[in-house]
PDB file of N, CA and C in Angstrom:
ATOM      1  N   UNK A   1       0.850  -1.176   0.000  1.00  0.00           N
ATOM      2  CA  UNK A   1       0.000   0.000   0.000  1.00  0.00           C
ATOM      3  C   UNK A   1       0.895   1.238   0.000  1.00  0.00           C
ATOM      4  N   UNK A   2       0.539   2.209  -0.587  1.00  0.00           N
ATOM      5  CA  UNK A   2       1.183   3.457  -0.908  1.00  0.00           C
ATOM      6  C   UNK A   2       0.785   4.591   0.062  1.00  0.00           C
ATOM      7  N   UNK A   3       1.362   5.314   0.263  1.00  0.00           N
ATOM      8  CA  UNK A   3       0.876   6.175   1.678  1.00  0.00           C
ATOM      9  C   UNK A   3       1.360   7.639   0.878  1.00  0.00           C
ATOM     10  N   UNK A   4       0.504   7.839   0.624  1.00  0.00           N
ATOM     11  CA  UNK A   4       0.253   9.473   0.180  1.00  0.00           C
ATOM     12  C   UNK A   4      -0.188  10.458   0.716  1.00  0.00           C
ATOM     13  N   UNK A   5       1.057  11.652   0.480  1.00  0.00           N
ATOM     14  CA  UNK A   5       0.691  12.884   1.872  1.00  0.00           C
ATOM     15  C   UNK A   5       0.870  14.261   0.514  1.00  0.00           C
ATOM     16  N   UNK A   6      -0.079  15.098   0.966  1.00  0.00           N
ATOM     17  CA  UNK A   6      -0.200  16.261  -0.046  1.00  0.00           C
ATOM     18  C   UNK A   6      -1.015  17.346   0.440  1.00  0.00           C
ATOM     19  N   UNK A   7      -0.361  18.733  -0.136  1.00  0.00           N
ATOM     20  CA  UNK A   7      -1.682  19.587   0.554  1.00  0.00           C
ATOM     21  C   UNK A   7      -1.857  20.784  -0.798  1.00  0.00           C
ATOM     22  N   UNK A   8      -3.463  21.094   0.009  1.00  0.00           N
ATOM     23  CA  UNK A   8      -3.754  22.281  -1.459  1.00  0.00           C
ATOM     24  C   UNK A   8      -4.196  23.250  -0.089  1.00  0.00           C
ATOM     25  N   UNK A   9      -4.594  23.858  -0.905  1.00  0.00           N
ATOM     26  CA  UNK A   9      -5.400  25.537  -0.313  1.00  0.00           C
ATOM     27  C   UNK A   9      -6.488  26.160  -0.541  1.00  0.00           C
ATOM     28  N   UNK A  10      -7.187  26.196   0.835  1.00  0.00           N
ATOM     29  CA  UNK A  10      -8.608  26.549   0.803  1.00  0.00           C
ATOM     30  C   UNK A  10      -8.921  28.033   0.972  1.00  0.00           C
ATOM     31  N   UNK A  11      -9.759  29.145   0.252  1.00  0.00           N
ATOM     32  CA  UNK A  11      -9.388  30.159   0.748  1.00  0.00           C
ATOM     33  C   UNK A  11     -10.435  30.312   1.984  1.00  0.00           C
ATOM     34  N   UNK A  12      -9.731  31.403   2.714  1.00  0.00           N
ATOM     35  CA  UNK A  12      -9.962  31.589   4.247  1.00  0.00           C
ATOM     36  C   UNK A  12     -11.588  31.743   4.699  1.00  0.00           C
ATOM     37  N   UNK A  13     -12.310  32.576   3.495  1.00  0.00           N
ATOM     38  CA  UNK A  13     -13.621  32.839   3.796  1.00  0.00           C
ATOM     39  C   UNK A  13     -14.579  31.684   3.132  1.00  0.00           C
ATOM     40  N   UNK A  14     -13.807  30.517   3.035  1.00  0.00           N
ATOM     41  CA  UNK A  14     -14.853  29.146   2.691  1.00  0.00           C
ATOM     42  C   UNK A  14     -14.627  28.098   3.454  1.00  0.00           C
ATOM     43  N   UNK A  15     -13.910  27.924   4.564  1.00  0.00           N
ATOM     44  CA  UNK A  15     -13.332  26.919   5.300  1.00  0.00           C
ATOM     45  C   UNK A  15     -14.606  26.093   5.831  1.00  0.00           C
ATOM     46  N   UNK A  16     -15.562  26.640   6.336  1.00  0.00           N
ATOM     47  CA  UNK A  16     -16.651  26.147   6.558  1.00  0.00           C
ATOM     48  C   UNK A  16     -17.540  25.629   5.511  1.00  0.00           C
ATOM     49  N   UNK A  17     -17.693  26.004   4.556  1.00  0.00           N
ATOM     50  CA  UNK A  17     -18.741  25.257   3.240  1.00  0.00           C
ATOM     51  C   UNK A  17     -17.497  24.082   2.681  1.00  0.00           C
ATOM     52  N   UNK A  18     -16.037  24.409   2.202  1.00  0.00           N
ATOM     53  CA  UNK A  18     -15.239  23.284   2.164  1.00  0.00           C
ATOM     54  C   UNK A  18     -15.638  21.782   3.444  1.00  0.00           C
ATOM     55  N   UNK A  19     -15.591  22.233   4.335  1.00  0.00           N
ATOM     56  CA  UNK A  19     -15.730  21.398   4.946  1.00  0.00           C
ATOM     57  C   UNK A  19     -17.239  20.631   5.001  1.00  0.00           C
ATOM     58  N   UNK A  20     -18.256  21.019   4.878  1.00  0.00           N
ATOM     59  CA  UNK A  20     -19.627  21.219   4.590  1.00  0.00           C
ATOM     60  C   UNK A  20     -19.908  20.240   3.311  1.00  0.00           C
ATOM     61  N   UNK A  21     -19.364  20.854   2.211  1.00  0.00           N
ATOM     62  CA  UNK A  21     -19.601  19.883   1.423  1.00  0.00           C
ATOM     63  C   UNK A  21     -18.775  17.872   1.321  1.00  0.00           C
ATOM     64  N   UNK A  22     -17.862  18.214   1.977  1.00  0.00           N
ATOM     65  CA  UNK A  22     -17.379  16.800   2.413  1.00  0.00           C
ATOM     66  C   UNK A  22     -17.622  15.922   3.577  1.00  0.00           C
ATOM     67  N   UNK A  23     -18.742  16.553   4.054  1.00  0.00           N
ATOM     68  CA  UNK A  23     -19.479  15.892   5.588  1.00  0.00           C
ATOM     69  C   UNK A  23     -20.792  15.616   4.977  1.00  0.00           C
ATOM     70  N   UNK A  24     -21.406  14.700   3.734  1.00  0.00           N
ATOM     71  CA  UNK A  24     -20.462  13.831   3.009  1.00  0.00           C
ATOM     72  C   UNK A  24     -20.006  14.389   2.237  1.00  0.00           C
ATOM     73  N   UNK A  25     -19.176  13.523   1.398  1.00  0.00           N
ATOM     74  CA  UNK A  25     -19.210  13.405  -0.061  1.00  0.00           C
ATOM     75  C   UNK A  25     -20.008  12.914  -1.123  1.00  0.00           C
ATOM     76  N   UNK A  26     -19.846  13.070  -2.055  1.00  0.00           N
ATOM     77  CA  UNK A  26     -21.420  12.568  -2.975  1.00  0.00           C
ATOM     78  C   UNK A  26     -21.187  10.608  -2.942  1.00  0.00           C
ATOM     79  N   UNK A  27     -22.080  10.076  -2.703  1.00  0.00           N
ATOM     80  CA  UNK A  27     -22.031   8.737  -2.997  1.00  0.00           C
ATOM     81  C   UNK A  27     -21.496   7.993  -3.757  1.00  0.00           C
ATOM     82  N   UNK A  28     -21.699   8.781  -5.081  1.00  0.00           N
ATOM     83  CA  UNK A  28     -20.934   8.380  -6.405  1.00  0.00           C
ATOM     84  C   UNK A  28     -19.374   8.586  -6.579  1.00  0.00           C
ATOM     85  N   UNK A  29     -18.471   9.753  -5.868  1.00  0.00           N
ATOM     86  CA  UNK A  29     -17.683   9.817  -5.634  1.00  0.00           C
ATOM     87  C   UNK A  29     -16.601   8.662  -4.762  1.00  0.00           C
ATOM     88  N   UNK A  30     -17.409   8.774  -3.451  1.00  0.00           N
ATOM     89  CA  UNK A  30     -17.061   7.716  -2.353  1.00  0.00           C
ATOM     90  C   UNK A  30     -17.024   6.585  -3.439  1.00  0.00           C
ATOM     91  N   UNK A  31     -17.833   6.060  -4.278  1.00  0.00           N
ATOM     92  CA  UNK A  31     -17.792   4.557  -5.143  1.00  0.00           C
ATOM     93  C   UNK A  31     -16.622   4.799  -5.910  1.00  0.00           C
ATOM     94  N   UNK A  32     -16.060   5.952  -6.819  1.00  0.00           N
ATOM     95  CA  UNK A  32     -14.851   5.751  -7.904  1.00  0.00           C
ATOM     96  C   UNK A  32     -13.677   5.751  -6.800  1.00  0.00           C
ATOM     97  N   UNK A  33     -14.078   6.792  -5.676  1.00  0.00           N
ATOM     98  CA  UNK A  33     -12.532   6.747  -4.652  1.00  0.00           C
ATOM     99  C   UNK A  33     -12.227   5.012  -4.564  1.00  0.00           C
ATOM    100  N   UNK A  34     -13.117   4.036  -3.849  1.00  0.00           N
ATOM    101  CA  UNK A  34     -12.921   3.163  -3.201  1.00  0.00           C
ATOM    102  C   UNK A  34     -12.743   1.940  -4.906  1.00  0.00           C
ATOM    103  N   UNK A  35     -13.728   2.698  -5.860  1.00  0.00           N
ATOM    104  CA  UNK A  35     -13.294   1.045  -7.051  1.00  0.00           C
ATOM    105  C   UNK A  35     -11.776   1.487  -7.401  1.00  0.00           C
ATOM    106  N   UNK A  36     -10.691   2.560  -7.383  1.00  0.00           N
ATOM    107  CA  UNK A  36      -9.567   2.649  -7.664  1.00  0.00           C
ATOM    108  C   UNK A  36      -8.145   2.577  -6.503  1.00  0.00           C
ATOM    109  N   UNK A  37      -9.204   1.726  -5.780  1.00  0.00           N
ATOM    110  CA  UNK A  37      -8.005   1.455  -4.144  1.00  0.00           C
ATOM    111  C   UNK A  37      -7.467   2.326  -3.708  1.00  0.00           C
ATOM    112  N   UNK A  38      -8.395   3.747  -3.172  1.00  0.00           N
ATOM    113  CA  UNK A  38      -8.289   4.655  -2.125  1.00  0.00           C
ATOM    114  C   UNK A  38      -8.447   4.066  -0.681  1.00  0.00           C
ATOM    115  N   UNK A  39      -7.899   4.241  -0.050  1.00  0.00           N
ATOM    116  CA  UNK A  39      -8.258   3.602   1.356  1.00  0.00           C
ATOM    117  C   UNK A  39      -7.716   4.729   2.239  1.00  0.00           C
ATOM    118  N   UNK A  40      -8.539   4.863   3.376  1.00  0.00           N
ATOM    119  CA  UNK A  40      -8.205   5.388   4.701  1.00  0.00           C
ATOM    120  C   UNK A  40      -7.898   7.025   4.634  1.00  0.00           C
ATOM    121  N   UNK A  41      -8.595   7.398   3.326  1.00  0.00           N
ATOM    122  CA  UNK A  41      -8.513   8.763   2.990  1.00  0.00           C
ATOM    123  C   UNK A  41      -8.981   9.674   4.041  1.00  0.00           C
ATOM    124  N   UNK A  42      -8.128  10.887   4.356  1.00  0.00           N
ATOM    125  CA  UNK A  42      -8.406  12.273   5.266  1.00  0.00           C
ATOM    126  C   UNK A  42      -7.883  13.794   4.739  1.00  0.00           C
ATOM    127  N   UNK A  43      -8.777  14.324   5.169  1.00  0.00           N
ATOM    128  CA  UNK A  43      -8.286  15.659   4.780  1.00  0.00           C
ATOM    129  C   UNK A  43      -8.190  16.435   6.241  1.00  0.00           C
ATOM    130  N   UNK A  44      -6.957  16.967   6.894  1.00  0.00           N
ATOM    131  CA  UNK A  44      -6.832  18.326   7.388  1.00  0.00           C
ATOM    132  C   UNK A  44      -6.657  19.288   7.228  1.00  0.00           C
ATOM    133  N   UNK A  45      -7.229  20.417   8.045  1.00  0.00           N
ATOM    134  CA  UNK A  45      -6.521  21.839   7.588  1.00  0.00           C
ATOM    135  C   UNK A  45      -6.013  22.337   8.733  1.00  0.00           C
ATOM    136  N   UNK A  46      -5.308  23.319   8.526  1.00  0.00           N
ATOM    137  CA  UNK A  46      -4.490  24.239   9.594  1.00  0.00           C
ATOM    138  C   UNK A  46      -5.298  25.735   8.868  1.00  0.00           C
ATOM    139  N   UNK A  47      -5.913  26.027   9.926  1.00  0.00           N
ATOM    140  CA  UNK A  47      -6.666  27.203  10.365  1.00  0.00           C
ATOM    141  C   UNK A  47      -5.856  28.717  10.031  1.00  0.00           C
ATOM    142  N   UNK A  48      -4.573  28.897  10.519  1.00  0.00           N
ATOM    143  CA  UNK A  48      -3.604  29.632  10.295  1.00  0.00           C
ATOM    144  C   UNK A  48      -3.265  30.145   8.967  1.00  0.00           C
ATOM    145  N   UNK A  49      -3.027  28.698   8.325  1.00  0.00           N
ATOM    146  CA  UNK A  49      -2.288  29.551   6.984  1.00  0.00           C
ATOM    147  C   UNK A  49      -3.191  28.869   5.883  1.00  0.00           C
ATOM    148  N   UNK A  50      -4.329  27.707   6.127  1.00  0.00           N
ATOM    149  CA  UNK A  50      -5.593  27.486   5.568  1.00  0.00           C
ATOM    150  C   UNK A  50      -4.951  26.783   4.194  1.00  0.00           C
ATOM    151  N   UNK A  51      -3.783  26.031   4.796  1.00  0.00           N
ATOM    152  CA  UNK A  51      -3.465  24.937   4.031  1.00  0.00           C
ATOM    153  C   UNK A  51      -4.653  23.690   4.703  1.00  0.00           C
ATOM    154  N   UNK A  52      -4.682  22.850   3.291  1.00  0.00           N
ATOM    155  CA  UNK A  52      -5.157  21.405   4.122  1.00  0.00           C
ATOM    156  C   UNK A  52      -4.143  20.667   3.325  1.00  0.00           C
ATOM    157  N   UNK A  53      -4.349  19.282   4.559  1.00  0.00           N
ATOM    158  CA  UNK A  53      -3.444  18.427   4.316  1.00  0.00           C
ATOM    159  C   UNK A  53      -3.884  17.084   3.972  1.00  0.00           C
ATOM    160  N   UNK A  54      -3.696  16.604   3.213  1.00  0.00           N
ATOM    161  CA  UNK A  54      -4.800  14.953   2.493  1.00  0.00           C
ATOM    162  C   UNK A  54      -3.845  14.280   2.662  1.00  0.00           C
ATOM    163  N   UNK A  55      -4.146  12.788   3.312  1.00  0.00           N
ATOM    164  CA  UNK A  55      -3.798  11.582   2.932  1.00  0.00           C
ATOM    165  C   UNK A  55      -4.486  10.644   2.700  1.00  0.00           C
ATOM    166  N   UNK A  56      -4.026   9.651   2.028  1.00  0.00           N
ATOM    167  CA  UNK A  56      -4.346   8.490   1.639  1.00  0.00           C
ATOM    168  C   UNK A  56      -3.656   7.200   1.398  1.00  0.00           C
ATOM    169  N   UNK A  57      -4.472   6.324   1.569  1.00  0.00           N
ATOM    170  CA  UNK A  57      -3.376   5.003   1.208  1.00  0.00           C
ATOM    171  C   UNK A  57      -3.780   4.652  -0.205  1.00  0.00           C
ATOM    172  N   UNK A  58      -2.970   3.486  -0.997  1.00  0.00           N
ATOM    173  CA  UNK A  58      -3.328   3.592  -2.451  1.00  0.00           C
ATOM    174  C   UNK A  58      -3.135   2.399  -2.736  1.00  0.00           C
ATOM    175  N   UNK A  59      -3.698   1.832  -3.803  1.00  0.00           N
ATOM    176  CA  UNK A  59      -3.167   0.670  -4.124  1.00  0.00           C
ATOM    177  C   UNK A  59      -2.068   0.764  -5.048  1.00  0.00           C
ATOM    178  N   UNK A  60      -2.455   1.867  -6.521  1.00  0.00           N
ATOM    179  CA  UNK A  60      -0.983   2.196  -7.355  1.00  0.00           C
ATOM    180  C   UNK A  60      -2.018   3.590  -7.360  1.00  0.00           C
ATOM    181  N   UNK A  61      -0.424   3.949  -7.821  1.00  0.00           N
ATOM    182  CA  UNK A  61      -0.411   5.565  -8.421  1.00  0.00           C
ATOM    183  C   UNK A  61      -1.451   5.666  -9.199  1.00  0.00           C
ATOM    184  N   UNK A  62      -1.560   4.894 -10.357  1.00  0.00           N
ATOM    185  CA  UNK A  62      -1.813   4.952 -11.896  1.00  0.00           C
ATOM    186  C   UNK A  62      -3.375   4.927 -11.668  1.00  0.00           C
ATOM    187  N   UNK A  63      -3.829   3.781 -10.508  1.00  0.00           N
ATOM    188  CA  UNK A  63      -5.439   3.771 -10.332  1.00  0.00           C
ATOM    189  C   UNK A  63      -5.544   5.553  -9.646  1.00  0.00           C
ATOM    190  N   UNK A  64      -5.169   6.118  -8.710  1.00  0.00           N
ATOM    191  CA  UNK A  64      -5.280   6.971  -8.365  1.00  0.00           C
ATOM    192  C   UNK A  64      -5.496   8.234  -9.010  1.00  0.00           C
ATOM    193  N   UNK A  65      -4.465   8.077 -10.016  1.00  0.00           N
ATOM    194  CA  UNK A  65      -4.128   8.794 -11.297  1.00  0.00           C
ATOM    195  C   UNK A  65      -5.529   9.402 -12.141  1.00  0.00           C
ATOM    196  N   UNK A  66      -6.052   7.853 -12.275  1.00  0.00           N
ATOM    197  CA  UNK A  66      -6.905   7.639 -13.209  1.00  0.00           C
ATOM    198  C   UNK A  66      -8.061   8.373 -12.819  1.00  0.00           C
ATOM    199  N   UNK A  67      -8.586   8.560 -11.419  1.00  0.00           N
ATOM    200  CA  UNK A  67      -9.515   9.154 -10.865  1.00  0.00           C
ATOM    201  C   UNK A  67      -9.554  10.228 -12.038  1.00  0.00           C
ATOM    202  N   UNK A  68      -8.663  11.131 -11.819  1.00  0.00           N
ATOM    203  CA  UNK A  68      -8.769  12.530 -12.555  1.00  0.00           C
ATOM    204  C   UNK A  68      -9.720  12.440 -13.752  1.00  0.00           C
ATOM    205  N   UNK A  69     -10.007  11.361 -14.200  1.00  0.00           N
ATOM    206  CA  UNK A  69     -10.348  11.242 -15.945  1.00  0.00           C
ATOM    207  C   UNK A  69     -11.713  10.712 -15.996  1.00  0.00           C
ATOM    208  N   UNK A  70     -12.130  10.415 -14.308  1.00  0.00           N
ATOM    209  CA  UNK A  70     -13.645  10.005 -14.325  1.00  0.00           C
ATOM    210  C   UNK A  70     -14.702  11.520 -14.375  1.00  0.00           C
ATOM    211  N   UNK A  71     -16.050  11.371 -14.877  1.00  0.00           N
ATOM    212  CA  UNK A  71     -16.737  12.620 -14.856  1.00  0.00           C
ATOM    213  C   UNK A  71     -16.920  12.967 -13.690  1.00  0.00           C
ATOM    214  N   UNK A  72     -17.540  11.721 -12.726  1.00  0.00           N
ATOM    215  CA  UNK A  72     -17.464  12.295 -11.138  1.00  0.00           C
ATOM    216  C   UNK A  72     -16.738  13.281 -10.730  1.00  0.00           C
ATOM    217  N   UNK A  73     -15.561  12.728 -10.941  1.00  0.00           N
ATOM    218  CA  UNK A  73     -14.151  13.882 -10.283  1.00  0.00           C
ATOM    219  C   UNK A  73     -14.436  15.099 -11.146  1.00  0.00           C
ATOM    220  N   UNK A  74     -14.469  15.126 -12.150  1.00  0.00           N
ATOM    221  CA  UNK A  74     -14.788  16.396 -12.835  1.00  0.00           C
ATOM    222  C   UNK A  74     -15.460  17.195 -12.506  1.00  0.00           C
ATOM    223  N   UNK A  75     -17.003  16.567 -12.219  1.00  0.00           N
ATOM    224  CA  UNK A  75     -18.293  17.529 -11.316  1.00  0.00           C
ATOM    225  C   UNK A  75     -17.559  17.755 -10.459  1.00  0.00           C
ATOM    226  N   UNK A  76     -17.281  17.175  -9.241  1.00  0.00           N
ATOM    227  CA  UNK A  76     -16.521  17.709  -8.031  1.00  0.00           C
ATOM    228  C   UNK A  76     -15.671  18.573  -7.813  1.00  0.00           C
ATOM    229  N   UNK A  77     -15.013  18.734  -8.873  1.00  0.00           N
ATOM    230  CA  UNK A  77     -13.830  19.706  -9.167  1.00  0.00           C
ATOM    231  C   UNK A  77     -14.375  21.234  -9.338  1.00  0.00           C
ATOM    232  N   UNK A  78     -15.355  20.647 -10.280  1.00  0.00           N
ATOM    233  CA  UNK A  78     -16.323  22.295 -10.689  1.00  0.00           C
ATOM    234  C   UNK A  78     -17.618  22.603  -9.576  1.00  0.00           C
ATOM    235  N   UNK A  79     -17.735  21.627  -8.648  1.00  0.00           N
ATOM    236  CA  UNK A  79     -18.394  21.941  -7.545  1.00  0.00           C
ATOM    237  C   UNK A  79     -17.473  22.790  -6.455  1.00  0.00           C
ATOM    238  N   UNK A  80     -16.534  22.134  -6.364  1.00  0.00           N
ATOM    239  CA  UNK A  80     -15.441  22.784  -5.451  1.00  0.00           C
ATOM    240  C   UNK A  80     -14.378  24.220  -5.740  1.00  0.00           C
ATOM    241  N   UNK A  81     -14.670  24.119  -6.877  1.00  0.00           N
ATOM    242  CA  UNK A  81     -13.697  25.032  -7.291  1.00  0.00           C
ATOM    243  C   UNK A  81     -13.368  26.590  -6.859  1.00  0.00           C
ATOM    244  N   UNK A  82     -14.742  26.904  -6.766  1.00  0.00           N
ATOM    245  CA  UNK A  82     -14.739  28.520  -5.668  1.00  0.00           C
ATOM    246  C   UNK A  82     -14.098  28.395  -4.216  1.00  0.00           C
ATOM    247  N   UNK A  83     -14.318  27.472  -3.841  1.00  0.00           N
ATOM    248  CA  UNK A  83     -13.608  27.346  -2.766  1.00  0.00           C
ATOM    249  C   UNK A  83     -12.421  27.296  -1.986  1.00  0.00           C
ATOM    250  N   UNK A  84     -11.470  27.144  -3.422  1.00  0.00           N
ATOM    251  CA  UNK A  84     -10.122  26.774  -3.074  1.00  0.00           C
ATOM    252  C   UNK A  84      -9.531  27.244  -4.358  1.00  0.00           C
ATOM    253  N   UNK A  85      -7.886  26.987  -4.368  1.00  0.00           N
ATOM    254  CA  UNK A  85      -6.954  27.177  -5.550  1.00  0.00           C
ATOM    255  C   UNK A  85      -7.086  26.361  -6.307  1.00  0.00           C
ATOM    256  N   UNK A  86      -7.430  26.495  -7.589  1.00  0.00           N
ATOM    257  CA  UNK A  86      -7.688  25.564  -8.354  1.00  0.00           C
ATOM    258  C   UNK A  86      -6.680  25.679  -9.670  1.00  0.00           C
ATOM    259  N   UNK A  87      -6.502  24.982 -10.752  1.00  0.00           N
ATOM    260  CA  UNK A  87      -5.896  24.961 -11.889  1.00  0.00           C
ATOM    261  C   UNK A  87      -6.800  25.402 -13.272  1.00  0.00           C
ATOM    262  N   UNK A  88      -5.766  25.248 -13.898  1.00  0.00           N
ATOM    263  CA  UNK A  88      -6.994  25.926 -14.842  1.00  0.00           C
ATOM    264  C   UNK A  88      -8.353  24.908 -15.509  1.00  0.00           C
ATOM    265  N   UNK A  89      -8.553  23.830 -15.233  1.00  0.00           N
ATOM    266  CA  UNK A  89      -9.382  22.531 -15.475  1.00  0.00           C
ATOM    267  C   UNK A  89      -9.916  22.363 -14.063  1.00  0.00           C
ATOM    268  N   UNK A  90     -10.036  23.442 -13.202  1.00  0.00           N
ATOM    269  CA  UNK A  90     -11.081  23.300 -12.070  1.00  0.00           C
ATOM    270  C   UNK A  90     -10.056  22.428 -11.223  1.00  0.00           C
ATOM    271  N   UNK A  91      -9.250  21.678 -11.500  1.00  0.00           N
ATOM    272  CA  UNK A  91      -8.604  20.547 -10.296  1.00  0.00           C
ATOM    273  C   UNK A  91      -8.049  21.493  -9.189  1.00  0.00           C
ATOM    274  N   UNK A  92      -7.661  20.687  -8.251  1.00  0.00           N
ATOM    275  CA  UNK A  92      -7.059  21.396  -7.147  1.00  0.00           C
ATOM    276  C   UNK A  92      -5.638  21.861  -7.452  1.00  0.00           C
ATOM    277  N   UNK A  93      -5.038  22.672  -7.011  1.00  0.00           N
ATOM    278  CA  UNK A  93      -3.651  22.713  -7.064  1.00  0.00           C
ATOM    279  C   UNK A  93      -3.445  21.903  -5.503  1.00  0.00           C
ATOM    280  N   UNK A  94      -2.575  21.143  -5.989  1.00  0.00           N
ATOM    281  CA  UNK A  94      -2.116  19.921  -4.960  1.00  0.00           C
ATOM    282  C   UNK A  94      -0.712  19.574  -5.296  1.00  0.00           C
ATOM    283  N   UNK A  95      -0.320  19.807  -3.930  1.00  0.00           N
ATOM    284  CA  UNK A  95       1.916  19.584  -4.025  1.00  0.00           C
ATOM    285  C   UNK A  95       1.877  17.839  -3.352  1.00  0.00           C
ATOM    286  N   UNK A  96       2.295  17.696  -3.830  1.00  0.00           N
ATOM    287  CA  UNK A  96       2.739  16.036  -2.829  1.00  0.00           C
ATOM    288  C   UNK A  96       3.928  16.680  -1.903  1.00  0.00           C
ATOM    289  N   UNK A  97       3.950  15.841  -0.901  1.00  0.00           N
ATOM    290  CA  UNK A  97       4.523  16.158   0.107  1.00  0.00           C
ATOM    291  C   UNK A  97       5.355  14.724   0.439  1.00  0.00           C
ATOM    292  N   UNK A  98       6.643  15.435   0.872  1.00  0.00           N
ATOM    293  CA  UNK A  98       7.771  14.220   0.973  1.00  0.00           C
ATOM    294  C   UNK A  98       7.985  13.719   2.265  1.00  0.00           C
ATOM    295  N   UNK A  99       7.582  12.159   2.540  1.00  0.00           N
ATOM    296  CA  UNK A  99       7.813  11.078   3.803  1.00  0.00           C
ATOM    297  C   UNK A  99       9.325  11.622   4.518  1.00  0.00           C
ATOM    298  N   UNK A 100       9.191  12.093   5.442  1.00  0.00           N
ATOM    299  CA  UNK A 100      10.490  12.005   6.293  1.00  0.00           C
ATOM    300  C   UNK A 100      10.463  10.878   7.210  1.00  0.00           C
ATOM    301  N   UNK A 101       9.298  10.626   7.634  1.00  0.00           N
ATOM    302  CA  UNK A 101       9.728   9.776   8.999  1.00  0.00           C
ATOM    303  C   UNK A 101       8.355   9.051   9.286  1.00  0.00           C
ATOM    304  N   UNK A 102       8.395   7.890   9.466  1.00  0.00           N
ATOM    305  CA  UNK A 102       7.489   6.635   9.789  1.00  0.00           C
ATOM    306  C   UNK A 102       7.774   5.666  10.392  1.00  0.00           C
ATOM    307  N   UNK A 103       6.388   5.392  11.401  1.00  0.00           N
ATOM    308  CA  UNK A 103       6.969   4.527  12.219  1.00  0.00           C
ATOM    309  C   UNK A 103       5.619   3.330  11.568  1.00  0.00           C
ATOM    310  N   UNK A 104       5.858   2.254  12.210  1.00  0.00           N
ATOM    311  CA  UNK A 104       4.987   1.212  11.692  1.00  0.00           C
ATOM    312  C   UNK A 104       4.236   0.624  12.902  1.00  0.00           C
TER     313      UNK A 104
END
């Protein structure tokens, strides 16, 4: 399993509807996360500088990858998109973030 750590940016005066709309997520979503071996997915944020921080476990990259190319993710993207930094195709701007230290 792959352990993936990354963060994007929410802006400050949506922190509450960001969060709002993922308490849930759409059903149909939750189904492509879990048929492309997402597991144990979370999102935090830090209040301060209104980064959030996502992880997930994975089965491969490439299924993960692939999400991007389903319509689901697409709606979601253009549902979410006021809310946060986005790219120019509505996606999130999202940095991966590098493992220093793990314990098991």
């Amino acid at each position: 399993m792959i352990r993936k750590a990354f963060k994007m940016k929410v802006y400050p005066n949506s922190i509450e509807e960001y969060a709002q709309r993922h308490n849930p997520i759409w059903k149909e979503l939750e189904e492509v996360l879990k048929k492309h071996g997402v597991h144990n997915y979370s999102i935090f944020l830090d209040r301060e500088t209104h980064i959030l921080f996502g992880y997930a476990e994975l089965e491969s990259e490439e299924k993960w990858n692939a999400i991007a190319d389903t319509h689901i993710c697409k709606d979601w993207w253009v549902h979410m998109a006021g809310l946060m930094e986005t790219n120019e195709n509505n996606s999130p701007v999202s940095t991966d973030l590098e493992q220093v230290f793990y314990l098991k």
